[in-house]
PDB file of N, CA and C in Angstrom:
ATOM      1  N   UNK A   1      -5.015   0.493 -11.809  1.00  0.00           N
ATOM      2  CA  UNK A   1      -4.314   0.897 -12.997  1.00  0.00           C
ATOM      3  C   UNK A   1      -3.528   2.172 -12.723  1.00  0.00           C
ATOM      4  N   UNK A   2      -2.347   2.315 -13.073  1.00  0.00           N
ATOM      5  CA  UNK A   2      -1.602   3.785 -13.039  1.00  0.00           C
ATOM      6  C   UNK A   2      -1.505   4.023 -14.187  1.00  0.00           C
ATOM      7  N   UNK A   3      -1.944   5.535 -14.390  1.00  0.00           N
ATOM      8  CA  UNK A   3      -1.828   6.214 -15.578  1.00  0.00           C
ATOM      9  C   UNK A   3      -0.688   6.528 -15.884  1.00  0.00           C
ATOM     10  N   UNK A   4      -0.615   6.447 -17.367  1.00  0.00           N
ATOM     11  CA  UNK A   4       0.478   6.440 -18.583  1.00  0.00           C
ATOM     12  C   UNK A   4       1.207   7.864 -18.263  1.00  0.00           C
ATOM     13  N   UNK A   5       2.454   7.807 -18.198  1.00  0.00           N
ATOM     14  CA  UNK A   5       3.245   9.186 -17.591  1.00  0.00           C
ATOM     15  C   UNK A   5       3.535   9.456 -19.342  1.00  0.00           C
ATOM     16  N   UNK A   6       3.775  10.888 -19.204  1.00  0.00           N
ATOM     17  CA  UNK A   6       3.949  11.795 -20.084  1.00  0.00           C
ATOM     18  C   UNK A   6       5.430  11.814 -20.102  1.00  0.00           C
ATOM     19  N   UNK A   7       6.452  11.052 -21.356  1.00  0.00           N
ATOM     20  CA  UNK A   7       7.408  10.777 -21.001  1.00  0.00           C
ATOM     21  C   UNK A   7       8.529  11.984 -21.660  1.00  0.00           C
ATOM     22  N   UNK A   8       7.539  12.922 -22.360  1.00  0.00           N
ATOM     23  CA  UNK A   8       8.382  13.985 -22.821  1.00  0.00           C
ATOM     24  C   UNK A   8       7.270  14.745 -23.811  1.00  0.00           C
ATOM     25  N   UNK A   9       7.176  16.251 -23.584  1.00  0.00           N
ATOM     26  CA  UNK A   9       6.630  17.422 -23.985  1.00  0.00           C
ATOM     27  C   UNK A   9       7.746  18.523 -24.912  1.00  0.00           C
ATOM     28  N   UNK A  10       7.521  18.340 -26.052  1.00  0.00           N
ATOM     29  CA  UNK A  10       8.304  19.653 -26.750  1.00  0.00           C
ATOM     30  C   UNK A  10       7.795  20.709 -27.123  1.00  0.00           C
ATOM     31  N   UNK A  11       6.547  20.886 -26.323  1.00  0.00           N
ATOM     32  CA  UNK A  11       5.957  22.179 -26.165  1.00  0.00           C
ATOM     33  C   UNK A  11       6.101  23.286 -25.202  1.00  0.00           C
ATOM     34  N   UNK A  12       7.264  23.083 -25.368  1.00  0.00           N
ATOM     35  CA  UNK A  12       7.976  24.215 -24.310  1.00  0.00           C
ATOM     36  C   UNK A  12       7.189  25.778 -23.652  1.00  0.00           C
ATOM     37  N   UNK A  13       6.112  26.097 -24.503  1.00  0.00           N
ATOM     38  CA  UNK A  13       5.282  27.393 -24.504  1.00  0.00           C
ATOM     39  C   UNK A  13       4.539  26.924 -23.177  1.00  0.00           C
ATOM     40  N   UNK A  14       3.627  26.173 -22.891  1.00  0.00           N
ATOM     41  CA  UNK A  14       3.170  25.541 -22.562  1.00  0.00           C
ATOM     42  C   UNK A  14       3.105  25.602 -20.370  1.00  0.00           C
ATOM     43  N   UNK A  15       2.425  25.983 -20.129  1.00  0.00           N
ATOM     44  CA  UNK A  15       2.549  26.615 -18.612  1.00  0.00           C
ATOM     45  C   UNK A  15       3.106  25.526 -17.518  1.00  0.00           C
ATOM     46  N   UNK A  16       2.335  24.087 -18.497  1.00  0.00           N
ATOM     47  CA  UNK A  16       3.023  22.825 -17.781  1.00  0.00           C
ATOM     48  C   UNK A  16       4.148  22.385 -17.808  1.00  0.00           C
ATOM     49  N   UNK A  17       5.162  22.859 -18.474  1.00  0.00           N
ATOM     50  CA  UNK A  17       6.386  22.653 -19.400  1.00  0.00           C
ATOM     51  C   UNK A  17       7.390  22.955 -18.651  1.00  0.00           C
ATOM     52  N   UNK A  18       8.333  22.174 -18.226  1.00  0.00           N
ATOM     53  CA  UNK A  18       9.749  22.556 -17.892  1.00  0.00           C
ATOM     54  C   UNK A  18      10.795  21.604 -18.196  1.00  0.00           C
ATOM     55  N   UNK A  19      11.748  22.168 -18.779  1.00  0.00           N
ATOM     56  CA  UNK A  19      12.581  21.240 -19.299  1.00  0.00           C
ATOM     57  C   UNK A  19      12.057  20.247 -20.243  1.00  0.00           C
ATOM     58  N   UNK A  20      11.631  20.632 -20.799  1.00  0.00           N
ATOM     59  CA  UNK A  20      10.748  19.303 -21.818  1.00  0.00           C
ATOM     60  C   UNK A  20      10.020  18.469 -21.519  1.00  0.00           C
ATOM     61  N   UNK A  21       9.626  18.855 -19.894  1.00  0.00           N
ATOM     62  CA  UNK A  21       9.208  17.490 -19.445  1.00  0.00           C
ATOM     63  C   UNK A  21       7.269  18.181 -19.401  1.00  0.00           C
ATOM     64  N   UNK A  22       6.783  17.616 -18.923  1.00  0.00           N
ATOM     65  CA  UNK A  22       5.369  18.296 -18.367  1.00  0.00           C
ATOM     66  C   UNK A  22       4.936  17.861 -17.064  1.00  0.00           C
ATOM     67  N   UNK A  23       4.618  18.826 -16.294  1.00  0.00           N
ATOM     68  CA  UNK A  23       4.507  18.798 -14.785  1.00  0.00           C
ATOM     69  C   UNK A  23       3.063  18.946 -14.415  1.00  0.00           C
ATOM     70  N   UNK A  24       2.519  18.643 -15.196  1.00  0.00           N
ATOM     71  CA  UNK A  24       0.618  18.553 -14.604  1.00  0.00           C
ATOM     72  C   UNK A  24       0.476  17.150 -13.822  1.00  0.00           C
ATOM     73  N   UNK A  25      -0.568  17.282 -12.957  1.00  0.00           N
ATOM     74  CA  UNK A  25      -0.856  16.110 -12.186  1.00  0.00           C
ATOM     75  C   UNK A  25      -1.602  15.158 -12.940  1.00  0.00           C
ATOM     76  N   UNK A  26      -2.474  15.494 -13.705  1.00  0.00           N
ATOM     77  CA  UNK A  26      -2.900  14.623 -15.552  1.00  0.00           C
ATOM     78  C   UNK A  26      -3.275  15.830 -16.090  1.00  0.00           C
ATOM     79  N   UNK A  27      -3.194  15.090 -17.461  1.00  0.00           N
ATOM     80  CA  UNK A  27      -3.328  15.946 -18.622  1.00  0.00           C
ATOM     81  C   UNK A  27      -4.441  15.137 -19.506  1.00  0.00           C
ATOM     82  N   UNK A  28      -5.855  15.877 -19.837  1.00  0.00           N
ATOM     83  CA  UNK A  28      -6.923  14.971 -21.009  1.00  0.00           C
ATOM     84  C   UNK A  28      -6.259  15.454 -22.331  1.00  0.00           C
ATOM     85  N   UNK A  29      -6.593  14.090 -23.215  1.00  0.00           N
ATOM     86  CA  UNK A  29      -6.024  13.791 -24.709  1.00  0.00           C
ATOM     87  C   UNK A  29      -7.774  13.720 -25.596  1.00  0.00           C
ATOM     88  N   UNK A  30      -7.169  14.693 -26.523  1.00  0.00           N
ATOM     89  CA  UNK A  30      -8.032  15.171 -27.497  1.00  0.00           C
ATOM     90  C   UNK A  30      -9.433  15.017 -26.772  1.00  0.00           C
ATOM     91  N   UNK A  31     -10.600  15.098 -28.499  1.00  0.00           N
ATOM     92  CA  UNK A  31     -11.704  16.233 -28.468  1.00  0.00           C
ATOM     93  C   UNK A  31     -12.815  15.618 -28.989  1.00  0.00           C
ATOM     94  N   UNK A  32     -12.405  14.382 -29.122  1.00  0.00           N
ATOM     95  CA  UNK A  32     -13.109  13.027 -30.048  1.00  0.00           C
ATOM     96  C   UNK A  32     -12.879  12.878 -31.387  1.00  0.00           C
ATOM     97  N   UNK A  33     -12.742  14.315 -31.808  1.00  0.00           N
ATOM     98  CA  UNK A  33     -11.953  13.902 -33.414  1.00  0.00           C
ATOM     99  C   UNK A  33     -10.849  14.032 -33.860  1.00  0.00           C
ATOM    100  N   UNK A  34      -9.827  14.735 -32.624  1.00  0.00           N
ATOM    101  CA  UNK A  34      -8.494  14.918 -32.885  1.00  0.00           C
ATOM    102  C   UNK A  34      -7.329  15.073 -31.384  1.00  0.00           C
ATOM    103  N   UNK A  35      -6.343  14.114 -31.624  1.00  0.00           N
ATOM    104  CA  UNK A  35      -5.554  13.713 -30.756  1.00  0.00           C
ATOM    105  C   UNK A  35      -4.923  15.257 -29.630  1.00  0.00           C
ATOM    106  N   UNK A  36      -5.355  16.341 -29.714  1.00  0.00           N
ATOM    107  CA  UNK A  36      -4.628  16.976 -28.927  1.00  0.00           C
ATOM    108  C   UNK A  36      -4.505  16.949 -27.544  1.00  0.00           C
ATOM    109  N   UNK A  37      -3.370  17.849 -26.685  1.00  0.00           N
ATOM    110  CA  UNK A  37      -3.518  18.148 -25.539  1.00  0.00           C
ATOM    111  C   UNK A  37      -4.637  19.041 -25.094  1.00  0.00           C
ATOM    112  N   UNK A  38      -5.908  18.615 -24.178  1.00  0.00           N
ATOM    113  CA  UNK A  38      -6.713  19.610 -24.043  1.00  0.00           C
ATOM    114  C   UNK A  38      -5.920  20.768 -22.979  1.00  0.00           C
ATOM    115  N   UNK A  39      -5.247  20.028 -22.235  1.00  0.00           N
ATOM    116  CA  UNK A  39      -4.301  20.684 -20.479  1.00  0.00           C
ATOM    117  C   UNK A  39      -3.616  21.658 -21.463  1.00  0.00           C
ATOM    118  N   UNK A  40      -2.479  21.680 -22.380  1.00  0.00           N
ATOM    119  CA  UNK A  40      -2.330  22.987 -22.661  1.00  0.00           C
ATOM    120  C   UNK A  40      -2.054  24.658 -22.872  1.00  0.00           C
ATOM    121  N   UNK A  41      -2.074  25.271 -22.728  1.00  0.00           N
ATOM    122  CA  UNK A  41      -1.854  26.635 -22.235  1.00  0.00           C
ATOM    123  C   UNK A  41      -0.623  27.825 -22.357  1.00  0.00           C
ATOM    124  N   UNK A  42      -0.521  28.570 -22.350  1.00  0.00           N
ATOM    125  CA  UNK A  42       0.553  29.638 -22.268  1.00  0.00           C
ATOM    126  C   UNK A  42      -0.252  30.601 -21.218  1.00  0.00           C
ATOM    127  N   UNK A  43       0.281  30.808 -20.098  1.00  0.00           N
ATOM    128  CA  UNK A  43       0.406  31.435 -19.085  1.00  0.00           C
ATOM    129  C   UNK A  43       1.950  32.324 -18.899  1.00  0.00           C
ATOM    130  N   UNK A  44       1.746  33.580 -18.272  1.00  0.00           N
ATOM    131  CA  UNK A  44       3.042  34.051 -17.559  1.00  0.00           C
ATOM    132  C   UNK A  44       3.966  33.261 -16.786  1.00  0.00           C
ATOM    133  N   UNK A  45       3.384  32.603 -16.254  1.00  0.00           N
ATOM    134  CA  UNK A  45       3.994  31.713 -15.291  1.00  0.00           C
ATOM    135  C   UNK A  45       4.238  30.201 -15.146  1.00  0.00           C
ATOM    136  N   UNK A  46       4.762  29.213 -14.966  1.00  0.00           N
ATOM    137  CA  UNK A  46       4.925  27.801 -15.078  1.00  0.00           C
ATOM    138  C   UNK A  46       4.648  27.651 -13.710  1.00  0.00           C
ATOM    139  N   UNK A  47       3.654  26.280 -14.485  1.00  0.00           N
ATOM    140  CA  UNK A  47       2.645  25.589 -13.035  1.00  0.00           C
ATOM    141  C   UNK A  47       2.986  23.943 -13.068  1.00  0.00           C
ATOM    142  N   UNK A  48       1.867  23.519 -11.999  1.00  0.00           N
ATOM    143  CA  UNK A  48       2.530  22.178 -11.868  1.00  0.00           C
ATOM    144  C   UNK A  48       3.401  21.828 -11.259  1.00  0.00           C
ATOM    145  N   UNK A  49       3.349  20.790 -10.718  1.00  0.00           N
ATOM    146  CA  UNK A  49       4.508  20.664  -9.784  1.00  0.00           C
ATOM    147  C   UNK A  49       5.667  19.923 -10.483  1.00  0.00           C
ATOM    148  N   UNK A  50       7.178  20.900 -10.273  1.00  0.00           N
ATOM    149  CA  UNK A  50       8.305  20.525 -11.015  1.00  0.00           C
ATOM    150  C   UNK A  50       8.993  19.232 -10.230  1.00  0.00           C
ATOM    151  N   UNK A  51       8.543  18.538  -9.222  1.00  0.00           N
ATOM    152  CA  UNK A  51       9.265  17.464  -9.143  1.00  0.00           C
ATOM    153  C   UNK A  51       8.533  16.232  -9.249  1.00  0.00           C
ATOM    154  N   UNK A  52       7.517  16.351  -9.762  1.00  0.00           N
ATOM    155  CA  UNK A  52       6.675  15.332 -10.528  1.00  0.00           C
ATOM    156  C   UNK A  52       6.116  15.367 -12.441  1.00  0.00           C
ATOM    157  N   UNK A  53       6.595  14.389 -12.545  1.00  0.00           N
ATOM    158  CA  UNK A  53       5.840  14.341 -14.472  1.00  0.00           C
ATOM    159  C   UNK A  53       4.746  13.933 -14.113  1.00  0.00           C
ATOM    160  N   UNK A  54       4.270  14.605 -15.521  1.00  0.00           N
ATOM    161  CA  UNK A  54       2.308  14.306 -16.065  1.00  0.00           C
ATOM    162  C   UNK A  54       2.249  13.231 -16.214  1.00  0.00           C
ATOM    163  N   UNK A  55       1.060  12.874 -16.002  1.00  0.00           N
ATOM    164  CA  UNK A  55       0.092  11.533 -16.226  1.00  0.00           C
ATOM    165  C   UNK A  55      -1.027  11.581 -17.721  1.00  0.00           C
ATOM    166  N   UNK A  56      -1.147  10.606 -17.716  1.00  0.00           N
ATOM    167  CA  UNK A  56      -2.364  10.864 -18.833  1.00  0.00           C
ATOM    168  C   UNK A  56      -3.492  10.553 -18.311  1.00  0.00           C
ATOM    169  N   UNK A  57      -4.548  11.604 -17.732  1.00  0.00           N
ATOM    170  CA  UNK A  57      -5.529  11.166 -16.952  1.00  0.00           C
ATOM    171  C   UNK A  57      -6.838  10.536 -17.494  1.00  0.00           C
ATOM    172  N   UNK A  58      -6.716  11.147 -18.668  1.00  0.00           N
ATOM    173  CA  UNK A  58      -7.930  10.657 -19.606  1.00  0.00           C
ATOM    174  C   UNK A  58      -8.061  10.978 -21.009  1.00  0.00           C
ATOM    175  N   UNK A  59      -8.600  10.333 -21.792  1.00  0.00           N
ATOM    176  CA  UNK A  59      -8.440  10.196 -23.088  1.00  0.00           C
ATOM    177  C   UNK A  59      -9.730  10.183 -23.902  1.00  0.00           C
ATOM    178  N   UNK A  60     -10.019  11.322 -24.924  1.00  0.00           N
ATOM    179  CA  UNK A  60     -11.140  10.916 -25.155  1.00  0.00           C
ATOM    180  C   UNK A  60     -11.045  10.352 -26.844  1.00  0.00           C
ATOM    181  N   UNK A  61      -9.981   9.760 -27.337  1.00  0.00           N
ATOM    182  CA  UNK A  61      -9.856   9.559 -28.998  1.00  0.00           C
ATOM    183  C   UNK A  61     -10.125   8.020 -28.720  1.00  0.00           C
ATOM    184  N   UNK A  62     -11.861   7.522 -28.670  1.00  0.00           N
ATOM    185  CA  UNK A  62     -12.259   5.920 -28.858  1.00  0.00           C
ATOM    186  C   UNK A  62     -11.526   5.426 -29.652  1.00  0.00           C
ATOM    187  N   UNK A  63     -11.212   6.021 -31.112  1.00  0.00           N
ATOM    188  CA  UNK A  63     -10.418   4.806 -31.699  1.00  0.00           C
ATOM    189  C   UNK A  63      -9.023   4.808 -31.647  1.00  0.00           C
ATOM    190  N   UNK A  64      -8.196   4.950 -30.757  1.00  0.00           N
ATOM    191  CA  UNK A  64      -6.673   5.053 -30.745  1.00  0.00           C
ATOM    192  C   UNK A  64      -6.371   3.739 -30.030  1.00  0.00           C
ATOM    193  N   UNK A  65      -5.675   3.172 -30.708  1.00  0.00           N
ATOM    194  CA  UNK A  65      -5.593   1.517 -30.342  1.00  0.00           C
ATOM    195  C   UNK A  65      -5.372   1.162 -28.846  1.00  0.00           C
ATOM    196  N   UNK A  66      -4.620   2.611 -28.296  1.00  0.00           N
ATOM    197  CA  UNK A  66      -4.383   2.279 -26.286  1.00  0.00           C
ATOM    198  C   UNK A  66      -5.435   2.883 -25.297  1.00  0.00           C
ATOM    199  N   UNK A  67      -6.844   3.511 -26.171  1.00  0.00           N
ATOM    200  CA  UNK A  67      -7.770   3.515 -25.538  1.00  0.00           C
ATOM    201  C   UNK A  67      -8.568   2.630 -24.933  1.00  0.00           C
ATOM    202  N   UNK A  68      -8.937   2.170 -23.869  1.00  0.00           N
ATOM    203  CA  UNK A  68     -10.232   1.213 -23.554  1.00  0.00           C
ATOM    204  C   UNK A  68     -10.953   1.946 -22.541  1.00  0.00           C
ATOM    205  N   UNK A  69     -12.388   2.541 -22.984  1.00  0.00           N
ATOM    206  CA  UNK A  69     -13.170   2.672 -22.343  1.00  0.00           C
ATOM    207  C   UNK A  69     -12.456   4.394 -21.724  1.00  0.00           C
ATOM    208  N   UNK A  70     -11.961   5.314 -22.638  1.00  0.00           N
ATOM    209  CA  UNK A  70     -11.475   6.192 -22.409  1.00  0.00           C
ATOM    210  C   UNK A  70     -10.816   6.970 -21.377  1.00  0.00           C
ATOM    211  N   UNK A  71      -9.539   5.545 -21.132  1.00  0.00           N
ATOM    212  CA  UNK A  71      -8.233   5.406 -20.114  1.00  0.00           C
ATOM    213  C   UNK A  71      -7.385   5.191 -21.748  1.00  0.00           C
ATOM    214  N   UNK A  72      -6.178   5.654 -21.326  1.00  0.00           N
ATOM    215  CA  UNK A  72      -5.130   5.455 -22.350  1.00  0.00           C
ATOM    216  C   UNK A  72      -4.560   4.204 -21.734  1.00  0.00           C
ATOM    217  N   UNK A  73      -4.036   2.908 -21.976  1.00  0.00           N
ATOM    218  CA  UNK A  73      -3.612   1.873 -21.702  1.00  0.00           C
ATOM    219  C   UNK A  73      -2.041   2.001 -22.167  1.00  0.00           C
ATOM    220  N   UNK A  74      -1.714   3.258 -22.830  1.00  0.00           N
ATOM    221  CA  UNK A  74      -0.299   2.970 -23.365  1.00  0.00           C
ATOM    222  C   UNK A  74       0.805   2.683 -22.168  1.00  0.00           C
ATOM    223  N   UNK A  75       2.025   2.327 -22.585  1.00  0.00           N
ATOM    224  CA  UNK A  75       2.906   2.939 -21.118  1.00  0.00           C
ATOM    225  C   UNK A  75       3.340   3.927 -21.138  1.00  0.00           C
ATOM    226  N   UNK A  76       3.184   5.079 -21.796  1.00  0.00           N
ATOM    227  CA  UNK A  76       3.920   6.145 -21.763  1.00  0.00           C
ATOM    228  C   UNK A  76       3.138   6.778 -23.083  1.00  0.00           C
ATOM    229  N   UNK A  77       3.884   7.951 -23.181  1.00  0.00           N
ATOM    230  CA  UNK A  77       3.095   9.223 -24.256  1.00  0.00           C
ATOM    231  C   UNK A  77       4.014  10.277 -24.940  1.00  0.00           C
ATOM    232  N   UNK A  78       4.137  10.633 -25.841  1.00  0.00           N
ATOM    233  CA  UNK A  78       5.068  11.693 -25.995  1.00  0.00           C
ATOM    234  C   UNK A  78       4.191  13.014 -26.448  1.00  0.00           C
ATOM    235  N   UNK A  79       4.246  14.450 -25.853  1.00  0.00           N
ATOM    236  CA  UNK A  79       3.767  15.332 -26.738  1.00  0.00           C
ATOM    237  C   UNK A  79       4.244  16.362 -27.200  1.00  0.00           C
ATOM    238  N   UNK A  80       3.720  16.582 -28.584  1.00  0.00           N
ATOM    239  CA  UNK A  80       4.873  17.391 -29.001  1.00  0.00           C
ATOM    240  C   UNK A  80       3.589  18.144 -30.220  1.00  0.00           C
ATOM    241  N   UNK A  81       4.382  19.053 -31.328  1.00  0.00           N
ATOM    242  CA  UNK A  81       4.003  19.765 -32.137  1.00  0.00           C
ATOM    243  C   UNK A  81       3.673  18.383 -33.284  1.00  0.00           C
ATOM    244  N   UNK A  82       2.369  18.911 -34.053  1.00  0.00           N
ATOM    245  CA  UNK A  82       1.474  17.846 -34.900  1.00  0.00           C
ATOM    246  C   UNK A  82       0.791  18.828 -36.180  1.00  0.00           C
ATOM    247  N   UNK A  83       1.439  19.240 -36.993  1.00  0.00           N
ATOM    248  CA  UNK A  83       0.504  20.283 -37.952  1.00  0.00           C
ATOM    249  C   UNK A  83       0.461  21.625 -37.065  1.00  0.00           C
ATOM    250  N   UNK A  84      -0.672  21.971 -36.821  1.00  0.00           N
ATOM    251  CA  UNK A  84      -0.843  23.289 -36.099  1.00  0.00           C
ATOM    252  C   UNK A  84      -1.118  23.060 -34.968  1.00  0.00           C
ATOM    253  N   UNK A  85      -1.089  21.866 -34.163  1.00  0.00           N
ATOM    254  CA  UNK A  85      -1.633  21.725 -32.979  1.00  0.00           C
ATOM    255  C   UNK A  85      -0.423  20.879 -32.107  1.00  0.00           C
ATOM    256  N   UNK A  86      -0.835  21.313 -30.722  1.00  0.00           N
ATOM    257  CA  UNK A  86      -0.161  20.170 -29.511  1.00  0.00           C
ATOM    258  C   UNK A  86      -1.110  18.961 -29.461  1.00  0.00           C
ATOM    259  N   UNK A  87      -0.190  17.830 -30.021  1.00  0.00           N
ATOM    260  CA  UNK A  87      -0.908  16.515 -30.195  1.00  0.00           C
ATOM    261  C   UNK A  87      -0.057  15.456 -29.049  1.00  0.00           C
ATOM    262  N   UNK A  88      -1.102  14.437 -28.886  1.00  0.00           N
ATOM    263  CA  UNK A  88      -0.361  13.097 -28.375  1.00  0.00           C
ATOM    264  C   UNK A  88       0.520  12.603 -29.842  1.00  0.00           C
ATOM    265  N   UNK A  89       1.407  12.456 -29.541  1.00  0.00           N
ATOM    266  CA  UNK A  89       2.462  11.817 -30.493  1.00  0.00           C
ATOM    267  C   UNK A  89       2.029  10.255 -30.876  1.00  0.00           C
ATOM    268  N   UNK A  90       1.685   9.551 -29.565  1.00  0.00           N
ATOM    269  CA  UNK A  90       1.704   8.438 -29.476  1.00  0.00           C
ATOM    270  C   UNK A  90       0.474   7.659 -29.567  1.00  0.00           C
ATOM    271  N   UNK A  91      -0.910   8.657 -30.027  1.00  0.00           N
ATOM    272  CA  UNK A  91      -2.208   7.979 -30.516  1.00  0.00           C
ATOM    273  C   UNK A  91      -1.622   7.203 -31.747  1.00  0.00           C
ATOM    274  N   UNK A  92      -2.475   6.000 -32.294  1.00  0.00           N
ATOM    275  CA  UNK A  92      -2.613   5.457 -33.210  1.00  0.00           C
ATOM    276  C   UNK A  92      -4.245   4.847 -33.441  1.00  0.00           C
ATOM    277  N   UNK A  93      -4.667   5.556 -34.533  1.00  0.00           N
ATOM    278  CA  UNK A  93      -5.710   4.881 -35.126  1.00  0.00           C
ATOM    279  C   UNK A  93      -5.856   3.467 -35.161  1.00  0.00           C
ATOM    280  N   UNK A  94      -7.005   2.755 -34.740  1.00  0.00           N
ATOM    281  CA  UNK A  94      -7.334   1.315 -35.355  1.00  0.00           C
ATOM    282  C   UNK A  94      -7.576   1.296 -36.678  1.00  0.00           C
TER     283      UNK A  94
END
């Protein structure tokens, strides 16, 4: 299985962040009760490697319909701003 690439980040603050894109090698999704980015962060500096996009390495929201067995099955992900938090855009509840 290849994990679901992170097909755009508008959390620009964000240490993984360049150009909108996100440059972590994976990134874990939420906390069991809420969809966020756990990866995350504001640092001085931007990390990650800029000639590769994020993956979604693991997922822990059981009921989001592209979970199985807490792998995201989606093809892709968007993350962005959600209320007060950096959320997966692209969870959906069963």
């Amino acid at each position: 299985m290849e994990m679901p690439a992170v097909t755009e980040c508008a959390v620009e603050p964000c240490a993984y962040n360049r150009g909108r894109g996100c440059h972590a090698l994976a990134i874990t999704v939420g906390d069991v009760r809420h969809a966020h980015c756990d990866t995350f962060f504001i640092a001085p500096s931007k990390g990650g490697n800029p000639s590769s996009s994020g993956r979604v390495g693991a997922c822990k929201m059981s009921e989001c319909t592209h979970n199985m067995d807490f792998e995201c099955q989606a093809p892709s992900i968007t993350v962005g701003f959600q209320q007060n938090g950096v959320d997966c855009l692209t969870y959906q509840p069963r």
